[in-house]
C-alpha atoms as a PDB file:
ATOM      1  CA  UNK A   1     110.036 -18.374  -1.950  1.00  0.00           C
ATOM      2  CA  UNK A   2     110.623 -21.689  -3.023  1.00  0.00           C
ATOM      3  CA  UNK A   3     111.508 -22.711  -6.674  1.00  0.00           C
ATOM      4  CA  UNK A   4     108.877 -24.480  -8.941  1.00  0.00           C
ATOM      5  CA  UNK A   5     109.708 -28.116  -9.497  1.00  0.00           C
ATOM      6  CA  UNK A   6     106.565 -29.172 -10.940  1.00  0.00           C
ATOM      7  CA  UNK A   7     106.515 -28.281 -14.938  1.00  0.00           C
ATOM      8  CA  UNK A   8     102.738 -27.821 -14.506  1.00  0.00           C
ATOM      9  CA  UNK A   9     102.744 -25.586 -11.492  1.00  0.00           C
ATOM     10  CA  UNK A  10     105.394 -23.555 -14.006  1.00  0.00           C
ATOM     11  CA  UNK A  11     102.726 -23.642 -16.921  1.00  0.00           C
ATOM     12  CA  UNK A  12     100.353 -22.496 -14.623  1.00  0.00           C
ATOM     13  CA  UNK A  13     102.263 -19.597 -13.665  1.00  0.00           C
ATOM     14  CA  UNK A  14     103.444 -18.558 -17.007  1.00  0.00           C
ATOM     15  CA  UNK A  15      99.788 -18.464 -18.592  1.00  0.00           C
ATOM     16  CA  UNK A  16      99.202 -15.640 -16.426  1.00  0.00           C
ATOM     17  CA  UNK A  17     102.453 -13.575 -17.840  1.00  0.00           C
ATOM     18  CA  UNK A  18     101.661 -10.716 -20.291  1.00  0.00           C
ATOM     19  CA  UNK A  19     105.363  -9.433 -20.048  1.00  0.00           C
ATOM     20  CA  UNK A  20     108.741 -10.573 -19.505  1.00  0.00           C
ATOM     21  CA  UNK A  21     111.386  -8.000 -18.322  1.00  0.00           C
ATOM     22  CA  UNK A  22     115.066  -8.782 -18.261  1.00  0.00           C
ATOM     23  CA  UNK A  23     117.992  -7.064 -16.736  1.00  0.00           C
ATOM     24  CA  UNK A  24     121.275  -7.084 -19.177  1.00  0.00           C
ATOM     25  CA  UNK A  25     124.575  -7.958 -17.615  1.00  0.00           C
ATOM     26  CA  UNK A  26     124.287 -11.025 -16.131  1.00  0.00           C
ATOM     27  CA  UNK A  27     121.100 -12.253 -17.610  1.00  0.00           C
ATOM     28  CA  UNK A  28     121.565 -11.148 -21.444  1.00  0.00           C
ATOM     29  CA  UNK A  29     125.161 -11.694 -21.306  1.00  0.00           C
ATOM     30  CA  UNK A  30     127.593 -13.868 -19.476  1.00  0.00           C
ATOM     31  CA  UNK A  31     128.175 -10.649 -16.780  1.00  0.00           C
ATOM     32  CA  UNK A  32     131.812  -9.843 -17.574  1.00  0.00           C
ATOM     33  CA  UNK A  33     132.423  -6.548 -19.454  1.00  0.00           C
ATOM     34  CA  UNK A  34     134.931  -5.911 -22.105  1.00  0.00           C
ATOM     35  CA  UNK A  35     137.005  -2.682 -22.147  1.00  0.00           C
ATOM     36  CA  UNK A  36     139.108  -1.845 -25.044  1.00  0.00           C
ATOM     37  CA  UNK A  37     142.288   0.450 -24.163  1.00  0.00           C
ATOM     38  CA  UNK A  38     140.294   3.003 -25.655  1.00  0.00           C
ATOM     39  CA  UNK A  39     137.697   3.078 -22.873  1.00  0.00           C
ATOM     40  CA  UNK A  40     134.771   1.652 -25.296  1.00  0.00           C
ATOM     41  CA  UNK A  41     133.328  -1.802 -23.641  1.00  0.00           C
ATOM     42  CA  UNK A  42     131.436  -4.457 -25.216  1.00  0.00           C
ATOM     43  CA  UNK A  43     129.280  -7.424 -24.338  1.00  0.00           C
ATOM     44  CA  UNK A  44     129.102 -10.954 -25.285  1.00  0.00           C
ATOM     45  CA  UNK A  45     125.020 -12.028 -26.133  1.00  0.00           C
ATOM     46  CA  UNK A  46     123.919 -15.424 -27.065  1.00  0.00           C
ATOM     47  CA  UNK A  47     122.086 -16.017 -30.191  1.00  0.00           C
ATOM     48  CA  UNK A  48     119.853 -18.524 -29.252  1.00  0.00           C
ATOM     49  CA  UNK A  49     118.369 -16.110 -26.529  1.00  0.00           C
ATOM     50  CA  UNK A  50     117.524 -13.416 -29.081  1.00  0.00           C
ATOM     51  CA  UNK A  51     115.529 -16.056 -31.297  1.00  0.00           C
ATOM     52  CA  UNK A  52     114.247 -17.069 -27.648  1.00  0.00           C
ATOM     53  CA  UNK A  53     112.786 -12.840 -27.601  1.00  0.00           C
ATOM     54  CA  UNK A  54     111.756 -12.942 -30.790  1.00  0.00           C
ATOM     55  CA  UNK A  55     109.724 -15.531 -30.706  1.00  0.00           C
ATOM     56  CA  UNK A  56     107.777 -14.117 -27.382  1.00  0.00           C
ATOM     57  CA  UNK A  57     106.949 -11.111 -28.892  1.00  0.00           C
ATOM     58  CA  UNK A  58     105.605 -12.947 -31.981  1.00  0.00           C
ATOM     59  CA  UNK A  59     103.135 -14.912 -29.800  1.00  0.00           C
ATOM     60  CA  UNK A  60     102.280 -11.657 -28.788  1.00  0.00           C
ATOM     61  CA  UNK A  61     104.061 -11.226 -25.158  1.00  0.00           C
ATOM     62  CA  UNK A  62     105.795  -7.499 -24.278  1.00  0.00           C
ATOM     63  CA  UNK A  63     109.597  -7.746 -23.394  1.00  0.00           C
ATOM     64  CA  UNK A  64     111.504  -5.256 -21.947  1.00  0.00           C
ATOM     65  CA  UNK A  65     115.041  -4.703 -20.799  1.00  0.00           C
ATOM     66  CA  UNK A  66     115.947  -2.799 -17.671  1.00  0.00           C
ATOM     67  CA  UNK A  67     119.676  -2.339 -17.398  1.00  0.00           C
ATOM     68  CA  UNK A  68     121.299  -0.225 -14.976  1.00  0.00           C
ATOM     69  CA  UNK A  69     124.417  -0.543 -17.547  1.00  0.00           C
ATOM     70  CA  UNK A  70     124.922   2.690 -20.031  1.00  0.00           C
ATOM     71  CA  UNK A  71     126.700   0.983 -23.086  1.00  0.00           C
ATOM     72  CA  UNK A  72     124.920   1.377 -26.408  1.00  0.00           C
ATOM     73  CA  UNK A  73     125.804  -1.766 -27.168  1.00  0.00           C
ATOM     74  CA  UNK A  74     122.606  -2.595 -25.288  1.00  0.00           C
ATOM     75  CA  UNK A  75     120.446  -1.032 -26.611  1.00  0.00           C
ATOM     76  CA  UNK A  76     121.633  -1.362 -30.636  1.00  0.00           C
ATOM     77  CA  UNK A  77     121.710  -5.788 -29.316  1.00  0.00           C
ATOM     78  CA  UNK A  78     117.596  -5.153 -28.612  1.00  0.00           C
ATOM     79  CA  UNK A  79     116.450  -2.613 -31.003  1.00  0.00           C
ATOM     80  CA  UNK A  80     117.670  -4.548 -33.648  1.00  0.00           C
ATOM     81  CA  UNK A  81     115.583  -7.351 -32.429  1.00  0.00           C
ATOM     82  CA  UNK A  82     112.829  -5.508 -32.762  1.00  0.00           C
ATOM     83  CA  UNK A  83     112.272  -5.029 -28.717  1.00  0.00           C
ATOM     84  CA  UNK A  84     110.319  -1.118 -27.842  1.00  0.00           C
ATOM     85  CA  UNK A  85     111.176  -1.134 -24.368  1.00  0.00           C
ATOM     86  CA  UNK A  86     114.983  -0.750 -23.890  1.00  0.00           C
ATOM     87  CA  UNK A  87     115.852   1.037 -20.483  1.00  0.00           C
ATOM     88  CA  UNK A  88     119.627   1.914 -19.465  1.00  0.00           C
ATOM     89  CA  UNK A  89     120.469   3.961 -16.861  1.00  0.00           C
ATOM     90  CA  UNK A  90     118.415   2.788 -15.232  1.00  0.00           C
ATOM     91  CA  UNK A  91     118.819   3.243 -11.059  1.00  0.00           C
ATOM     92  CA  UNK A  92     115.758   1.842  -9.938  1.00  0.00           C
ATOM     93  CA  UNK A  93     114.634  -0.882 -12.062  1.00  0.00           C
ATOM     94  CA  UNK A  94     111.418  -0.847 -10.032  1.00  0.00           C
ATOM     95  CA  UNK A  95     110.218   2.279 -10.301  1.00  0.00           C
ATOM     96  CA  UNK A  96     110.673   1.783 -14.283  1.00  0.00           C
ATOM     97  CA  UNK A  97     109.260  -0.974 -14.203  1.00  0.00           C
ATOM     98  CA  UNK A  98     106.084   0.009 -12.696  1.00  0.00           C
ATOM     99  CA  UNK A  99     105.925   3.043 -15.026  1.00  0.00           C
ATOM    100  CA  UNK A 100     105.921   0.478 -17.932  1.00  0.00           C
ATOM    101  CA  UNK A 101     103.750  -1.942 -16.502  1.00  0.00           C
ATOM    102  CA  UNK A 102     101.094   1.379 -16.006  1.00  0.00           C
ATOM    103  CA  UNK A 103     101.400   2.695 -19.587  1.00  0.00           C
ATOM    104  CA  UNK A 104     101.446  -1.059 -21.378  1.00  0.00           C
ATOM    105  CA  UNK A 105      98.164  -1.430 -18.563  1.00  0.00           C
ATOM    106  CA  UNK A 106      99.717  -5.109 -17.470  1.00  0.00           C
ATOM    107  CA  UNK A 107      99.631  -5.653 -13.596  1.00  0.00           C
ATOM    108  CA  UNK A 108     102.447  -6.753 -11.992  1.00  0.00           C
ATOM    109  CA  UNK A 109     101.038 -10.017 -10.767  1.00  0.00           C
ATOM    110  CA  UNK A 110     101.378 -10.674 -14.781  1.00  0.00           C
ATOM    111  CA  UNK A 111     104.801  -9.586 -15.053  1.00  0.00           C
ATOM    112  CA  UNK A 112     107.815 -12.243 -15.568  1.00  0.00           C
ATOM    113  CA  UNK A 113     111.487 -10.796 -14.361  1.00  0.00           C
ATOM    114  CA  UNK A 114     115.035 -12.177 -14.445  1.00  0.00           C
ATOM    115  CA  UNK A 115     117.712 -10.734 -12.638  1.00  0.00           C
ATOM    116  CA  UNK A 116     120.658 -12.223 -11.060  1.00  0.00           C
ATOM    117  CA  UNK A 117     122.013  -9.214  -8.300  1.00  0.00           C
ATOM    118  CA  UNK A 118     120.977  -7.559  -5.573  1.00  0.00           C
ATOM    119  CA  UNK A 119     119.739  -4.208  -7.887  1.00  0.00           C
ATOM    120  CA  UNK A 120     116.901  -6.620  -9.636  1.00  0.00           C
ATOM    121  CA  UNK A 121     115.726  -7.433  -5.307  1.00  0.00           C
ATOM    122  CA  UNK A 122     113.112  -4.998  -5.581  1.00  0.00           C
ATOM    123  CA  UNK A 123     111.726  -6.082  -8.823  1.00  0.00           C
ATOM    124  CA  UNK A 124     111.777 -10.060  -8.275  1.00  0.00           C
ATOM    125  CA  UNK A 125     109.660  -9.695  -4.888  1.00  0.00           C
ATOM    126  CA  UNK A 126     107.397  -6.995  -6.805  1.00  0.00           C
ATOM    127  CA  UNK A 127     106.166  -9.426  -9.931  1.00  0.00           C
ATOM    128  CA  UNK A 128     104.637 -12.500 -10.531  1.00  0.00           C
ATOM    129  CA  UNK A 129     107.113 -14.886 -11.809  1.00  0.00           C
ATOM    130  CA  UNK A 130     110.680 -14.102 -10.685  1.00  0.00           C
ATOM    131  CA  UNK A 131     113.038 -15.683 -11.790  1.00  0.00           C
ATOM    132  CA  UNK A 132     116.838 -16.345 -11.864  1.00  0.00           C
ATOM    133  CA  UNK A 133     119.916 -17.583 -14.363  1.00  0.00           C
ATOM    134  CA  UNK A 134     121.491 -20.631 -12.142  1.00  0.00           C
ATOM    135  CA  UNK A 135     124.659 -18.020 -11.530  1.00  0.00           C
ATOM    136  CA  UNK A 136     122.811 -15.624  -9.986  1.00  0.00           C
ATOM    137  CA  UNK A 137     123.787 -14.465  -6.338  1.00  0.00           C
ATOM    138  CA  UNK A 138     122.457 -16.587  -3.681  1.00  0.00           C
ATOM    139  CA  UNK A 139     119.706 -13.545  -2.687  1.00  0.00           C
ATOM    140  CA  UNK A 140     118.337 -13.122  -6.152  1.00  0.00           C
ATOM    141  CA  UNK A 141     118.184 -17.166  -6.278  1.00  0.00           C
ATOM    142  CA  UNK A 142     116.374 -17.308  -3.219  1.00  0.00           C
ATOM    143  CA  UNK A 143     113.677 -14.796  -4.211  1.00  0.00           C
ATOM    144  CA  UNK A 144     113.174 -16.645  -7.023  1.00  0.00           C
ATOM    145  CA  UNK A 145     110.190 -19.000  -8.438  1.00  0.00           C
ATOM    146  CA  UNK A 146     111.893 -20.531 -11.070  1.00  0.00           C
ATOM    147  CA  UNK A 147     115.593 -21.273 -11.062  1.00  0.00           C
ATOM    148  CA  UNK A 148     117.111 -22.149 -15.361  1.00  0.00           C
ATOM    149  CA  UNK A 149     119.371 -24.706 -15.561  1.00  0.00           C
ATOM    150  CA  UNK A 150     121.891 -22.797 -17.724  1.00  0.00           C
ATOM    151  CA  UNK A 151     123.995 -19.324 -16.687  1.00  0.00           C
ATOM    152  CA  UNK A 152     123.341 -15.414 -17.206  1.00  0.00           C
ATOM    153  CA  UNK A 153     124.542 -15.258 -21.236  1.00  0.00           C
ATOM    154  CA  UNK A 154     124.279 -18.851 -21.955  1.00  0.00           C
ATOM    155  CA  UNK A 155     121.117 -19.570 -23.456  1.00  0.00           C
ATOM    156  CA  UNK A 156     119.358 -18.530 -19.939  1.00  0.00           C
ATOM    157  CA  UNK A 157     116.667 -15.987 -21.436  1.00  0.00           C
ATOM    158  CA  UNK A 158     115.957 -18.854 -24.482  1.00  0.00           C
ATOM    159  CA  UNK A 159     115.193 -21.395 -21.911  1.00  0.00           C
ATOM    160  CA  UNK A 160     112.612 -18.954 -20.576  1.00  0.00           C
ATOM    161  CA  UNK A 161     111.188 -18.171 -23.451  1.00  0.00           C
ATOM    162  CA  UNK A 162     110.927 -21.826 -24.256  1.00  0.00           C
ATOM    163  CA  UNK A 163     109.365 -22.270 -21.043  1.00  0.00           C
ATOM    164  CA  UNK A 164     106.747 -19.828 -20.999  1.00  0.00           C
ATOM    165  CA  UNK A 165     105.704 -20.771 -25.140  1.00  0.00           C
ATOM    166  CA  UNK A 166     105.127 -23.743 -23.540  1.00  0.00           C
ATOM    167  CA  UNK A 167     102.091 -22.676 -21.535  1.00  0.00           C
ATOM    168  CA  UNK A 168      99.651 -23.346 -24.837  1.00  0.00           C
ATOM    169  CA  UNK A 169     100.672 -26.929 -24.417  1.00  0.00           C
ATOM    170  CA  UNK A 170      98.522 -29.245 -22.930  1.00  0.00           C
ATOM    171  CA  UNK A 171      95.804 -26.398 -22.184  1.00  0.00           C
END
């Protein structure tokens, strides 16, 4: 698949999306994981990407998070922001991501995911608007529609977000 370089072939795409689903590490966060001597990690989230989420849901858009990563710090970073559908652990981000797409009654072909590894494959060729941060691995970049200029934990998810609000301009 080719990346979009027309801004209205984007809008196009992202009128159609219902949900946007979002791996962690690497797409939420710059990808490197802190470990204290005490074996407790922690991750590094931009702010501007949470207001990014926030203001998705508010215009009435479902977000999830589907992290194969087990650190609570990922799910206390989304919860507080107010975001239902939090997945860690997760080993097959496809299969949960089906199972939420069936329950929230949202097709796939509606469904916006960023991932930037190989786990998040399955899930970018499953959905309607893949998509990957510009750092992603050269597979994940390749099956994606839509490349963002900025890096996994730098403001990638806000300029998304941004993108997709846009849609409801210039309908």
């Amino acid at each position: 698949m080719k990346p979009i370089k027309s801004h209205a072939k984007l809008q196009a795409v992202c009128k159609r999306i219902r949900l946007l689903a979002l791996d962690s590490d690497g797409v939420l966060t710059d990808g490197g994981v802190y470990v204290f001597e005490n074996g407790c990690e922690f991750r590094r989230f931009d702010i501007q990407d949470g207001l990014g989420l926030k203001r998705i849901m508010q215009a009435g858009l479902q977000v999830a998070i589907i992290s194969s990563a087990t650190c609570p710090a990922v799910q206390t970073r989304f919860t507080g922001l107010g975001i239902e559908n939090v997945f860690i652990g997760v080993e097959d981000k496809l299969a949960c991501l089906k199972e939420l797409c069936l329950r929230l009654n949202i097709p796939l072909d509606q469904v916006a995911y960023m991932g930037d590894d190989l786990p998040d494959l399955p899930s970018l060729q499953a959905v309607g608007l893949p998509l990957a941060p510009q750092n992603a691995v050269v597979e994940v970049r390749h099956a994606a529609m839509y490349i963002t200029n900025r890096s996994g934990g730098y403001g990638t998810v806000r300029e998304i977000c941004d993108r997709i609000l846009d849609r409801n301009e210039n309908s």
